[in-house]
PDB file of N, CA and C in Angstrom:
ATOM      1  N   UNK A   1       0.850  -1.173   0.000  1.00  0.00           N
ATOM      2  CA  UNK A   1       0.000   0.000   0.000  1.00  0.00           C
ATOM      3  C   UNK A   1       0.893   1.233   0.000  1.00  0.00           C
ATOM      4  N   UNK A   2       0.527   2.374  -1.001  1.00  0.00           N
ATOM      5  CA  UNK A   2       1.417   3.557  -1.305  1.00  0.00           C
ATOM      6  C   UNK A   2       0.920   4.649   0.062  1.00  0.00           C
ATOM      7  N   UNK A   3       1.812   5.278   0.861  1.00  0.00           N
ATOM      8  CA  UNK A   3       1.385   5.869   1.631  1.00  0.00           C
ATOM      9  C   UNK A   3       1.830   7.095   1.527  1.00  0.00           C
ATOM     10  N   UNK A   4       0.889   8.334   0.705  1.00  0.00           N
ATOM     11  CA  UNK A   4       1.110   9.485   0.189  1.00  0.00           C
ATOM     12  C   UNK A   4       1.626   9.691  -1.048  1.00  0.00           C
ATOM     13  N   UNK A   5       1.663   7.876  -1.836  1.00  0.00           N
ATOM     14  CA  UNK A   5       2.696   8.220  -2.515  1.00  0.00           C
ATOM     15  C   UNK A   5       4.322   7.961  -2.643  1.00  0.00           C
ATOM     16  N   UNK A   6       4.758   7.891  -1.620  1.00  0.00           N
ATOM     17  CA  UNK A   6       5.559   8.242  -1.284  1.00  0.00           C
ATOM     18  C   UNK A   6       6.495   6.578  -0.948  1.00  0.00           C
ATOM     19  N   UNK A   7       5.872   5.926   0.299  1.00  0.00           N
ATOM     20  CA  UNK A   7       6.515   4.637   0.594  1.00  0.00           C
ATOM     21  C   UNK A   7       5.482   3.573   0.486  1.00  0.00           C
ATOM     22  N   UNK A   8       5.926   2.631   0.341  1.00  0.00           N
ATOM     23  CA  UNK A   8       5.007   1.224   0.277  1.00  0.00           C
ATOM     24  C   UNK A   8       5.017   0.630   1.410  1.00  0.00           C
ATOM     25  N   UNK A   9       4.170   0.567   2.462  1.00  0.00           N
ATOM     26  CA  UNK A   9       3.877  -0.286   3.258  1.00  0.00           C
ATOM     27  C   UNK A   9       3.207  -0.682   3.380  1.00  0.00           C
ATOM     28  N   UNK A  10       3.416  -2.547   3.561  1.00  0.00           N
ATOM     29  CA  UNK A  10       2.495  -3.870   3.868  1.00  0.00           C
ATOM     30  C   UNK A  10       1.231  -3.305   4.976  1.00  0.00           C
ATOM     31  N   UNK A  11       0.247  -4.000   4.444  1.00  0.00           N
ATOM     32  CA  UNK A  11      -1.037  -3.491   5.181  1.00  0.00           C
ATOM     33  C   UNK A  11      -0.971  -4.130   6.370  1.00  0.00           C
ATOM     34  N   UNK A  12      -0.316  -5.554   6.672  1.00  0.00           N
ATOM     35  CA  UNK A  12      -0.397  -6.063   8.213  1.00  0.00           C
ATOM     36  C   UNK A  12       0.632  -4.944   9.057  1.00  0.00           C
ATOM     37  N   UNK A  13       2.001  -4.165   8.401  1.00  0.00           N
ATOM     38  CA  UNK A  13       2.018  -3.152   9.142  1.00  0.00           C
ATOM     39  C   UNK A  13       1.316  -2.319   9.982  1.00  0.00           C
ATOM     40  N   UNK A  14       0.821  -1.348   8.944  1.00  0.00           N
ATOM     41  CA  UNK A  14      -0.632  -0.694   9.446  1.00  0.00           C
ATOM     42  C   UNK A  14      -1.224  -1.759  10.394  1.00  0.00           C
ATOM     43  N   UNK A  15      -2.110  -2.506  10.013  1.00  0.00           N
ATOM     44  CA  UNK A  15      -2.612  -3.446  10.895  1.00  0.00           C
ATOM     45  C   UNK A  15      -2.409  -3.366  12.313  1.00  0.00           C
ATOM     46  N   UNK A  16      -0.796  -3.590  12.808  1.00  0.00           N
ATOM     47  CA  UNK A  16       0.128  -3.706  13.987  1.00  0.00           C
ATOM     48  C   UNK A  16      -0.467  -2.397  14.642  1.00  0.00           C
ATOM     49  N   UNK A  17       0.401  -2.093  13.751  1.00  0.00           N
ATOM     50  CA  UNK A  17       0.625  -0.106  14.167  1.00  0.00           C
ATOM     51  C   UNK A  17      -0.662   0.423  14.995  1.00  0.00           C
ATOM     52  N   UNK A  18      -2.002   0.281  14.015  1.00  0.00           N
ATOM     53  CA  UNK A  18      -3.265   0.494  14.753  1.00  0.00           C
ATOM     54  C   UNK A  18      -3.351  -0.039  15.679  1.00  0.00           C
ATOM     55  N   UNK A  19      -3.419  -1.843  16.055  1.00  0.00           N
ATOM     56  CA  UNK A  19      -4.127  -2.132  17.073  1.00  0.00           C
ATOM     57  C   UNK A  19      -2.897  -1.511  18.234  1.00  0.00           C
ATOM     58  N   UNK A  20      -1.513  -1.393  18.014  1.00  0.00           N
ATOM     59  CA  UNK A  20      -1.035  -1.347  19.343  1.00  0.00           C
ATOM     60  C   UNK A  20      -1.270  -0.009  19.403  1.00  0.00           C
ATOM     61  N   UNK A  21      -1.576   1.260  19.024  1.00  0.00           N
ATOM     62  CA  UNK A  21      -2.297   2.597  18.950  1.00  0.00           C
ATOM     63  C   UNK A  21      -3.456   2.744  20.137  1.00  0.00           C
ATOM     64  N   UNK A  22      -4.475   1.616  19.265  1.00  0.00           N
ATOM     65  CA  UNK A  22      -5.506   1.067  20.336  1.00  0.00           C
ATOM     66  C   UNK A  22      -5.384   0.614  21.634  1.00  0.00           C
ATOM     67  N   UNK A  23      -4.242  -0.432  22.081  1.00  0.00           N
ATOM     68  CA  UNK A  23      -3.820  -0.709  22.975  1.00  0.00           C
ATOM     69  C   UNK A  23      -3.853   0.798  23.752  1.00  0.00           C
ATOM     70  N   UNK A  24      -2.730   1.125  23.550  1.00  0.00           N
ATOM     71  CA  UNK A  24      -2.106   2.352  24.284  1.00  0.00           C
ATOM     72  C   UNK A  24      -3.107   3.497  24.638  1.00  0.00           C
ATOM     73  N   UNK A  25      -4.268   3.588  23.942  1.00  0.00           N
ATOM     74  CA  UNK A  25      -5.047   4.346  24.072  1.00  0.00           C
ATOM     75  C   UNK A  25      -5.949   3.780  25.483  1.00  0.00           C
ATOM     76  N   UNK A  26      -6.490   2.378  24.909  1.00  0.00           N
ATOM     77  CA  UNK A  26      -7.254   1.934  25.961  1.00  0.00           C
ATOM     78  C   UNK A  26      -6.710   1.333  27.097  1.00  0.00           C
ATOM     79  N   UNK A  27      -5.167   1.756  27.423  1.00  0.00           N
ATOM     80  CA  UNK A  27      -4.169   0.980  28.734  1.00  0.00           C
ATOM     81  C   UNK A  27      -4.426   2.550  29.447  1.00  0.00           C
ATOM     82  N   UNK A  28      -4.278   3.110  28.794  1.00  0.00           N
ATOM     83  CA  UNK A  28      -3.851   4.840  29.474  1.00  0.00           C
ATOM     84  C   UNK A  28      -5.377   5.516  29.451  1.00  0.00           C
ATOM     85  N   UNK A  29      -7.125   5.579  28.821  1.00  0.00           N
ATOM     86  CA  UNK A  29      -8.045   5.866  29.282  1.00  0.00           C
ATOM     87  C   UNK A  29      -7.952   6.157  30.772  1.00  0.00           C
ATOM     88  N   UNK A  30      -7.565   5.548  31.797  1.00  0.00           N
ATOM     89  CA  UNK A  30      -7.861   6.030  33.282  1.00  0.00           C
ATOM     90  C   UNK A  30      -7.132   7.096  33.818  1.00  0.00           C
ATOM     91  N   UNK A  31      -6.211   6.709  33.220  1.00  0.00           N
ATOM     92  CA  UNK A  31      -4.886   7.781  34.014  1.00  0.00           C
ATOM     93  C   UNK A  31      -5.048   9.545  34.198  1.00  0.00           C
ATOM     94  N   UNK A  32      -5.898  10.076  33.488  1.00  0.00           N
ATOM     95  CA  UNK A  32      -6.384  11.496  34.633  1.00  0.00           C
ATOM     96  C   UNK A  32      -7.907  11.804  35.167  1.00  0.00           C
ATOM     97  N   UNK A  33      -8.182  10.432  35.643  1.00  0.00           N
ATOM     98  CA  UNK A  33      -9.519  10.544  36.681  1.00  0.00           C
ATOM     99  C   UNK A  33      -9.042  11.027  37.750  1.00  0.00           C
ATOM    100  N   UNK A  34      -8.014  10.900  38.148  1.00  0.00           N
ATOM    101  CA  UNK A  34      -7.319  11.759  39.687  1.00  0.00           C
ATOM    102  C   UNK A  34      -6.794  13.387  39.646  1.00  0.00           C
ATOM    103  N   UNK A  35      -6.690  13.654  38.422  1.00  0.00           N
ATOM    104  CA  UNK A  35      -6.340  14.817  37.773  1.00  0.00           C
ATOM    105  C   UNK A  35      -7.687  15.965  37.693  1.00  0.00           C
ATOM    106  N   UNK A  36      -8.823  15.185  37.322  1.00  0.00           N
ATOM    107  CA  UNK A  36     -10.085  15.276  37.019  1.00  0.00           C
ATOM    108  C   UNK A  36     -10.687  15.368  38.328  1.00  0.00           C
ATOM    109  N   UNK A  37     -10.598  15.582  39.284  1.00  0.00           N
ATOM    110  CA  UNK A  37     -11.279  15.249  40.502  1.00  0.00           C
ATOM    111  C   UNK A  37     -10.123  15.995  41.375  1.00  0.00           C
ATOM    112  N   UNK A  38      -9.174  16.526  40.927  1.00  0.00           N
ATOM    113  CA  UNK A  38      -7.737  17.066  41.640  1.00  0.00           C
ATOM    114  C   UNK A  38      -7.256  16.860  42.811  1.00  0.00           C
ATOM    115  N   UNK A  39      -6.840  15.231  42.985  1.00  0.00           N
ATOM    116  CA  UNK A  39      -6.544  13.928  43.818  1.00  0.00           C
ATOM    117  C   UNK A  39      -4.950  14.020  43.311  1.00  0.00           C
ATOM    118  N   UNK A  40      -4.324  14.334  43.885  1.00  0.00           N
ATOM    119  CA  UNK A  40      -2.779  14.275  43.832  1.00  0.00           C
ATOM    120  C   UNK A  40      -2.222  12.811  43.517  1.00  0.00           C
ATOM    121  N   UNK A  41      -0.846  12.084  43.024  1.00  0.00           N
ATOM    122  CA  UNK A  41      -0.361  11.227  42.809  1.00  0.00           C
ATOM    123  C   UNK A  41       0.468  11.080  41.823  1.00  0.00           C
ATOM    124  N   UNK A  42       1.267   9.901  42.458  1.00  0.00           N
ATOM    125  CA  UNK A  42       2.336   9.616  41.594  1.00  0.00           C
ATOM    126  C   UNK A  42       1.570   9.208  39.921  1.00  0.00           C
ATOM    127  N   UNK A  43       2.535   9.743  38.747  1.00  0.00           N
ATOM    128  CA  UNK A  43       2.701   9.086  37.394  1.00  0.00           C
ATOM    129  C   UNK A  43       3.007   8.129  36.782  1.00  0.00           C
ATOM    130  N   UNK A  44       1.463   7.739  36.097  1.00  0.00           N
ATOM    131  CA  UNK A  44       1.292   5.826  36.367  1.00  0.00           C
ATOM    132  C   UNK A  44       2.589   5.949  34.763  1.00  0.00           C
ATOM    133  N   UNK A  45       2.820   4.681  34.882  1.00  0.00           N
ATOM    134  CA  UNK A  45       3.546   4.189  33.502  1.00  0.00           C
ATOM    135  C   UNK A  45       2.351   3.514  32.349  1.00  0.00           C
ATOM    136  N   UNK A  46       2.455   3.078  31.335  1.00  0.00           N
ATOM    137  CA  UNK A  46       1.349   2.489  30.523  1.00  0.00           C
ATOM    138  C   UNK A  46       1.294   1.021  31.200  1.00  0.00           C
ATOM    139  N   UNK A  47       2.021   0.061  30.946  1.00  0.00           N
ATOM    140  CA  UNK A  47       1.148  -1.294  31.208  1.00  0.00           C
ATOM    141  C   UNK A  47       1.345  -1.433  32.769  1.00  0.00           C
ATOM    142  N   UNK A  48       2.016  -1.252  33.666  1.00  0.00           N
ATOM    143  CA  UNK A  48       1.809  -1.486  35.100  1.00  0.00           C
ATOM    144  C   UNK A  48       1.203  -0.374  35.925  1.00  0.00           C
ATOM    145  N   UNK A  49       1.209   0.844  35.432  1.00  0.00           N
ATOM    146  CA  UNK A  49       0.293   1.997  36.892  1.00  0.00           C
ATOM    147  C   UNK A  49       1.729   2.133  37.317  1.00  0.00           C
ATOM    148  N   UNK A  50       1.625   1.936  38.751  1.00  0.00           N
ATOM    149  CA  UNK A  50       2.318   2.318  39.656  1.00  0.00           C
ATOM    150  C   UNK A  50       2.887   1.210  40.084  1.00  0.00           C
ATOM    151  N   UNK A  51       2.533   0.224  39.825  1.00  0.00           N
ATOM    152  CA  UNK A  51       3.229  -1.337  40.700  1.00  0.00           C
ATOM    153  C   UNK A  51       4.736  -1.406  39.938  1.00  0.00           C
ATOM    154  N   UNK A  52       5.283  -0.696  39.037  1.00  0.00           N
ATOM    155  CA  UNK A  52       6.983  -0.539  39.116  1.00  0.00           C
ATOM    156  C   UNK A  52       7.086  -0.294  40.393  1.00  0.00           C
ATOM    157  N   UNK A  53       6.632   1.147  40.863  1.00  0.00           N
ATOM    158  CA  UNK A  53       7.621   1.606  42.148  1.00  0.00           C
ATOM    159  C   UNK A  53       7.154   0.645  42.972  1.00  0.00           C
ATOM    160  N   UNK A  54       6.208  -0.009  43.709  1.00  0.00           N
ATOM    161  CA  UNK A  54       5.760  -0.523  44.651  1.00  0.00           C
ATOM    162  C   UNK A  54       6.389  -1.963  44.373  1.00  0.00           C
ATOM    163  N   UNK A  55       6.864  -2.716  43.473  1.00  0.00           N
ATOM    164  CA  UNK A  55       7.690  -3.756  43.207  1.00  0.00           C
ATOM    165  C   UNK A  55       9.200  -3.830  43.502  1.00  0.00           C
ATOM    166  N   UNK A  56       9.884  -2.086  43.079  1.00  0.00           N
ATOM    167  CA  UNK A  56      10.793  -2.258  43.058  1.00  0.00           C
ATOM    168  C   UNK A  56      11.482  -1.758  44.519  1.00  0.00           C
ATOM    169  N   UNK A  57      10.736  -1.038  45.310  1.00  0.00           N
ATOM    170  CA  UNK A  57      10.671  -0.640  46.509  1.00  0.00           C
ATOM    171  C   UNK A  57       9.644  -1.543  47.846  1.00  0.00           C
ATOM    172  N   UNK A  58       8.887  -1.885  47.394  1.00  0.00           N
ATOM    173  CA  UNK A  58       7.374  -2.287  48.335  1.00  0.00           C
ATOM    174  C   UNK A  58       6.778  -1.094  48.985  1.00  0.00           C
ATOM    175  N   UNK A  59       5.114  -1.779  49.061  1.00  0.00           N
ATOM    176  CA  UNK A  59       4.248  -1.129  49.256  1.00  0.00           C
ATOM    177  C   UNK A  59       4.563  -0.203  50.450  1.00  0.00           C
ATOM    178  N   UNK A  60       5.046  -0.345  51.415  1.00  0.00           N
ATOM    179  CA  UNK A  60       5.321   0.300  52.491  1.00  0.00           C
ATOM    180  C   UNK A  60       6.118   1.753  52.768  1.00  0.00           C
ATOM    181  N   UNK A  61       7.584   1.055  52.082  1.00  0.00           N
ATOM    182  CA  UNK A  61       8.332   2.398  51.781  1.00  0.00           C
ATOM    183  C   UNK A  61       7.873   3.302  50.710  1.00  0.00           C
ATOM    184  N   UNK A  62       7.332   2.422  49.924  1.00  0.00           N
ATOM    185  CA  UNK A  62       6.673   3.800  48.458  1.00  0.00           C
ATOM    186  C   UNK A  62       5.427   4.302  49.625  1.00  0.00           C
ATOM    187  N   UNK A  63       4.591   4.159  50.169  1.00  0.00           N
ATOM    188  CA  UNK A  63       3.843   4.621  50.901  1.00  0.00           C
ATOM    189  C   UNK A  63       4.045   5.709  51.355  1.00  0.00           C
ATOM    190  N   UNK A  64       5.000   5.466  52.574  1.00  0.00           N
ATOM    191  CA  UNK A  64       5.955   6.700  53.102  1.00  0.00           C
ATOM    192  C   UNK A  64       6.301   7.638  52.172  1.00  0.00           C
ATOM    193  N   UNK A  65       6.907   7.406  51.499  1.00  0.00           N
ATOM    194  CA  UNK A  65       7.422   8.760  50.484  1.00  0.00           C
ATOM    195  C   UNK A  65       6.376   9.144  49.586  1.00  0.00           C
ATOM    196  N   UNK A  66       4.962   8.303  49.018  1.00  0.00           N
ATOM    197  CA  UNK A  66       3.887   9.539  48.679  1.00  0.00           C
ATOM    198  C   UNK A  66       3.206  10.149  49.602  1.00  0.00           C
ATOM    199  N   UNK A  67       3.127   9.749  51.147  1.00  0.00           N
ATOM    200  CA  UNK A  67       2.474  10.752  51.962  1.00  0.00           C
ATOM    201  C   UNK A  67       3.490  11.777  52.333  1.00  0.00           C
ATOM    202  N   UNK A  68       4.539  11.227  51.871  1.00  0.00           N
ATOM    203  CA  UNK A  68       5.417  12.574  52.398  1.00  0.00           C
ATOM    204  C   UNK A  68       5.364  13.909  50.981  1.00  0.00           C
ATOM    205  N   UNK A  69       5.005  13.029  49.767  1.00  0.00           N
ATOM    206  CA  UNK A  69       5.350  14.148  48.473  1.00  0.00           C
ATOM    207  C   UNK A  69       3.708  14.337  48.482  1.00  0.00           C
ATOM    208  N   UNK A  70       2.766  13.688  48.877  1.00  0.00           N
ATOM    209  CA  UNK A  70       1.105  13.805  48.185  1.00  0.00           C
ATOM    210  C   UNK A  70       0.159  14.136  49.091  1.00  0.00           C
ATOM    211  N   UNK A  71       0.855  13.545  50.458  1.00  0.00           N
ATOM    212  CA  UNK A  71      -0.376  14.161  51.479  1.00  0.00           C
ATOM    213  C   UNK A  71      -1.104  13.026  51.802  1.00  0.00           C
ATOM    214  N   UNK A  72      -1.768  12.953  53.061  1.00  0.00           N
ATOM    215  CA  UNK A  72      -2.932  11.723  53.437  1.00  0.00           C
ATOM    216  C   UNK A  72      -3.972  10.886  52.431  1.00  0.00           C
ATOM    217  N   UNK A  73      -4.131  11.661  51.418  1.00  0.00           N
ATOM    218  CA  UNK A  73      -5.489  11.219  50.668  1.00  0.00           C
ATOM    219  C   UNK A  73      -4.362  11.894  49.232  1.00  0.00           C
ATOM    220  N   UNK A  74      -4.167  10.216  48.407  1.00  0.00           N
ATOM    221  CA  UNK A  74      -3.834  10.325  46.991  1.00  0.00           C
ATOM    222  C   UNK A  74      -3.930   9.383  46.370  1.00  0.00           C
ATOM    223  N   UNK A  75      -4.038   9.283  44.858  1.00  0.00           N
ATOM    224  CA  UNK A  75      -4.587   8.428  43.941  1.00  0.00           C
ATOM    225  C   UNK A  75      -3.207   7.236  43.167  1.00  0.00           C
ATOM    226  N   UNK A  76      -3.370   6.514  43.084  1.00  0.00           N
ATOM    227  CA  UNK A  76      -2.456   5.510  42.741  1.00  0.00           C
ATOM    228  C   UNK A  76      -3.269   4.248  41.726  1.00  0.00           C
ATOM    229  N   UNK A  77      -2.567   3.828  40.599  1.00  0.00           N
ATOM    230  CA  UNK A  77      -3.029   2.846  40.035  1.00  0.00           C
ATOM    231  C   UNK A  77      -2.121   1.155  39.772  1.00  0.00           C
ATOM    232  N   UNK A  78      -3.353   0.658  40.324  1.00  0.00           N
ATOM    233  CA  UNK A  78      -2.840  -1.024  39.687  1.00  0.00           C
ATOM    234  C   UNK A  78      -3.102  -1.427  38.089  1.00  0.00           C
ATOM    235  N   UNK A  79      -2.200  -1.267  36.873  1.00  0.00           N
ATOM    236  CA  UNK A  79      -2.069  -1.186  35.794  1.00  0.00           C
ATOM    237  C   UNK A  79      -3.063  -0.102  35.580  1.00  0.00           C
ATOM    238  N   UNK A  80      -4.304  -0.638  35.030  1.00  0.00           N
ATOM    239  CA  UNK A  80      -5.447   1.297  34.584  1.00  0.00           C
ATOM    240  C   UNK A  80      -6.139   1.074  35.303  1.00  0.00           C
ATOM    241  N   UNK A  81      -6.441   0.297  36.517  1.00  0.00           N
ATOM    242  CA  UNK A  81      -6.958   0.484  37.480  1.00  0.00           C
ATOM    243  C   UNK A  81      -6.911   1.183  38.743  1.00  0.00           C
ATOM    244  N   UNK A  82      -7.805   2.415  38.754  1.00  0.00           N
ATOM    245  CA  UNK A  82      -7.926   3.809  39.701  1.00  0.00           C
ATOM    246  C   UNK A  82      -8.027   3.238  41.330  1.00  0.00           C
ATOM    247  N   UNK A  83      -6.936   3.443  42.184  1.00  0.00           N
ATOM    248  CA  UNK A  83      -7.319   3.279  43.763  1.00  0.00           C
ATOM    249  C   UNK A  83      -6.823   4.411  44.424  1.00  0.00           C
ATOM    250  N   UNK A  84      -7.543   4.905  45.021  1.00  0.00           N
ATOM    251  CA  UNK A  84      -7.724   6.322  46.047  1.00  0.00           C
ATOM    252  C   UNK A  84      -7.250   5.583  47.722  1.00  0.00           C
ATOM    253  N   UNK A  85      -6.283   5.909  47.779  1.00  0.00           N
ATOM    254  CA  UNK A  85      -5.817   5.471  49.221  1.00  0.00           C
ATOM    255  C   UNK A  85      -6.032   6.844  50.030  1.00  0.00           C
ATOM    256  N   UNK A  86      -6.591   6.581  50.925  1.00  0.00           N
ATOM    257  CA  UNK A  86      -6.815   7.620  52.197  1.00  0.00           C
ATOM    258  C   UNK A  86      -6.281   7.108  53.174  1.00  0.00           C
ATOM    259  N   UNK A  87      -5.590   7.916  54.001  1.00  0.00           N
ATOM    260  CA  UNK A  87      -4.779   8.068  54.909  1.00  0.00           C
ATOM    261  C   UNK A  87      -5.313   8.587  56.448  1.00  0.00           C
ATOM    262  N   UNK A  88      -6.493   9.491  56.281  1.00  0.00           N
ATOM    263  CA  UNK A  88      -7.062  10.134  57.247  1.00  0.00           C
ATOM    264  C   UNK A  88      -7.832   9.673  58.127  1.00  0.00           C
ATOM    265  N   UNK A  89      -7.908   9.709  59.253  1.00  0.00           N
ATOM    266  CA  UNK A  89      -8.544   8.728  60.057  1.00  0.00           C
ATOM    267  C   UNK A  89     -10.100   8.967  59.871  1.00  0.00           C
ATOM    268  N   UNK A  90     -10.096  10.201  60.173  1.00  0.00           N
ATOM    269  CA  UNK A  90     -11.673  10.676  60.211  1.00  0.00           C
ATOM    270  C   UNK A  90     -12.234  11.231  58.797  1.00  0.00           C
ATOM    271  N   UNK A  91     -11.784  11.247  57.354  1.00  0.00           N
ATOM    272  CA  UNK A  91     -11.857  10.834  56.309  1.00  0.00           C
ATOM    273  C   UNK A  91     -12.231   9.422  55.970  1.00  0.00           C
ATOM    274  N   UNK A  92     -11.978   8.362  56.351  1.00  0.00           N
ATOM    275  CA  UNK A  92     -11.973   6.787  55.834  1.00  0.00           C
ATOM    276  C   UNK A  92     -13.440   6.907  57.016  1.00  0.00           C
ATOM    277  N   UNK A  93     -13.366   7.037  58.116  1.00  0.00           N
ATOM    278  CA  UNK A  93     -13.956   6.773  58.744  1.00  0.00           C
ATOM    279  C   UNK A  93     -16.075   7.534  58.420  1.00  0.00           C
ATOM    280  N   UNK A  94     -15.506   8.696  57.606  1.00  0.00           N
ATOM    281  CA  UNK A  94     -17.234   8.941  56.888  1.00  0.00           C
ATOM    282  C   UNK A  94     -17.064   8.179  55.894  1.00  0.00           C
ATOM    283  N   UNK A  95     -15.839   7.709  55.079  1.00  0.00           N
ATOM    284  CA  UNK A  95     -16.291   6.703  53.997  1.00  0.00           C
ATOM    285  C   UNK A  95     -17.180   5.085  54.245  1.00  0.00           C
ATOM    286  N   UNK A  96     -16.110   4.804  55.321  1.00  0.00           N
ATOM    287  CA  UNK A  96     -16.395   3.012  55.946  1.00  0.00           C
ATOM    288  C   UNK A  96     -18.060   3.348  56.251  1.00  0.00           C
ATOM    289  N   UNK A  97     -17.959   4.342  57.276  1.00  0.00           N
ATOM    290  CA  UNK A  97     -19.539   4.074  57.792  1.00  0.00           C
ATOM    291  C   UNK A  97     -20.788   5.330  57.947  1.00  0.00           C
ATOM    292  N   UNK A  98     -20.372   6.815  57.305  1.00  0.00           N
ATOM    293  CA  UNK A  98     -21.399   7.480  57.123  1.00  0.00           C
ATOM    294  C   UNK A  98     -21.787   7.426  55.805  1.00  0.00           C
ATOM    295  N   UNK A  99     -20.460   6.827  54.767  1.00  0.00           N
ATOM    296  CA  UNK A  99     -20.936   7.197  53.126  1.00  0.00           C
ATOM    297  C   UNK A  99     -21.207   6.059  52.510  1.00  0.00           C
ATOM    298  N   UNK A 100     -20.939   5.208  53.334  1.00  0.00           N
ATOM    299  CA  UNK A 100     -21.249   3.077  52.999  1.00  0.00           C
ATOM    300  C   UNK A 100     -21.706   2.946  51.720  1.00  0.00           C
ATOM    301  N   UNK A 101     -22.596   3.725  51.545  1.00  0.00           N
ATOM    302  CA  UNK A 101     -23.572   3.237  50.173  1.00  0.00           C
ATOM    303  C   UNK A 101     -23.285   3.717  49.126  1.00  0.00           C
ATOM    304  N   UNK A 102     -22.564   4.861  48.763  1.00  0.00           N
ATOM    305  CA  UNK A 102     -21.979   5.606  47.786  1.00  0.00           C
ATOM    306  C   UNK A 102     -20.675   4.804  47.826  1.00  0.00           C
ATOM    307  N   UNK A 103     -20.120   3.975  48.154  1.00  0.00           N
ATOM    308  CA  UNK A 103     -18.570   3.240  47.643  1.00  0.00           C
ATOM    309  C   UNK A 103     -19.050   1.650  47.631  1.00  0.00           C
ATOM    310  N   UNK A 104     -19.321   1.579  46.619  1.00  0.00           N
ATOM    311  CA  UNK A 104     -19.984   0.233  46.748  1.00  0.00           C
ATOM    312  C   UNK A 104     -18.885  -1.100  46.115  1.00  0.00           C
ATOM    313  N   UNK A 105     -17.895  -0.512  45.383  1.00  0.00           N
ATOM    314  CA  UNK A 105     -16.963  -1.247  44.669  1.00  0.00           C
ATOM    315  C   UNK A 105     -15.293  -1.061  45.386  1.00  0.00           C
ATOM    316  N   UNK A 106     -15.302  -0.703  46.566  1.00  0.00           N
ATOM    317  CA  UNK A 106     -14.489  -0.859  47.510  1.00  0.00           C
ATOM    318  C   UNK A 106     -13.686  -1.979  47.456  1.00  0.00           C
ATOM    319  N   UNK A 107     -11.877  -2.340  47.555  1.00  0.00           N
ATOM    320  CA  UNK A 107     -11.598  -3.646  47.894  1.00  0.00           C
ATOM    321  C   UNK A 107     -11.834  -4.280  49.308  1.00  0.00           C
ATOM    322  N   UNK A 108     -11.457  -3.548  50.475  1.00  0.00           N
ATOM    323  CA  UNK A 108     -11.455  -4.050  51.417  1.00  0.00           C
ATOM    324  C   UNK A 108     -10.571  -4.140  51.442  1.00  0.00           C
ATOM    325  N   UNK A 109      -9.222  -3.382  51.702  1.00  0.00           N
ATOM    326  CA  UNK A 109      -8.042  -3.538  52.095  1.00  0.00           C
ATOM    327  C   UNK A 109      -7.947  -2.114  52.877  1.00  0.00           C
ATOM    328  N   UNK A 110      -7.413  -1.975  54.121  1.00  0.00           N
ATOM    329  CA  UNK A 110      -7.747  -0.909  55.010  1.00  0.00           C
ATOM    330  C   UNK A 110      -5.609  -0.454  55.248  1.00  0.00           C
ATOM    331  N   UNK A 111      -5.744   0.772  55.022  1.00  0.00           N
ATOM    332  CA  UNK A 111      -4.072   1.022  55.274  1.00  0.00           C
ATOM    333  C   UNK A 111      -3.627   2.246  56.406  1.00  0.00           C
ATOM    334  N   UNK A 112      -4.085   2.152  57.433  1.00  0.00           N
ATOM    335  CA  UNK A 112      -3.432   3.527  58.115  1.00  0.00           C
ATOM    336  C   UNK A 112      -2.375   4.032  58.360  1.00  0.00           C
TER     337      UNK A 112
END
């Protein structure tokens, strides 16, 4: 296939080219819902989120150093999946049990 004219490239090229386009588009869709809502946090990568740093450090010490750069309440992702870690006692605490019904897709993993 002539492209402009100019070069010939095989259509399963193209092909590639698009779907991994697609990929990249639909790996990275989540990544400024925290931006969007102006929820501070670290900068996810495309196929893992944030689980580089938390792999290459663990969950604990990367912890420490985003409440120290982000504050009690910031946004972090597992590959394009959005998790809002709160830190605040009496924050989590209208979530767990005055706002119950508005967080309905919660994991259940509790971090103070």
């Amino acid at each position: 296939m002539d492209v402009l004219g100019l070069v010939n490239i095989p259509v399963w090229v193209l092909i590639v080219l698009a779907l991994c386009f697609l990929y990249y588009m639909y790996s990275t869709a989540n990544f400024g819902v925290f931006n969007t809502m102006g929820v501070p946090g670290p900068k996810p990568t495309v196929l893992m989120g944030n689980l580089r740093e938390i792999v290459k450090k663990g969950f604990v010490e990367m912890e420490g150093e985003w409440v120290k750069k982000y504050g009690r309440v910031y946004g972090i992702f597992e590959g394009r999946n959005p998790i809002l870690i709160v830190g605040d006692l009496d924050m989590l605490k209208d979530i767990m049990v005055k706002h119950f019904h508005s967080f309905t897709n919660r994991s259940g993993r509790l971090c103070a």
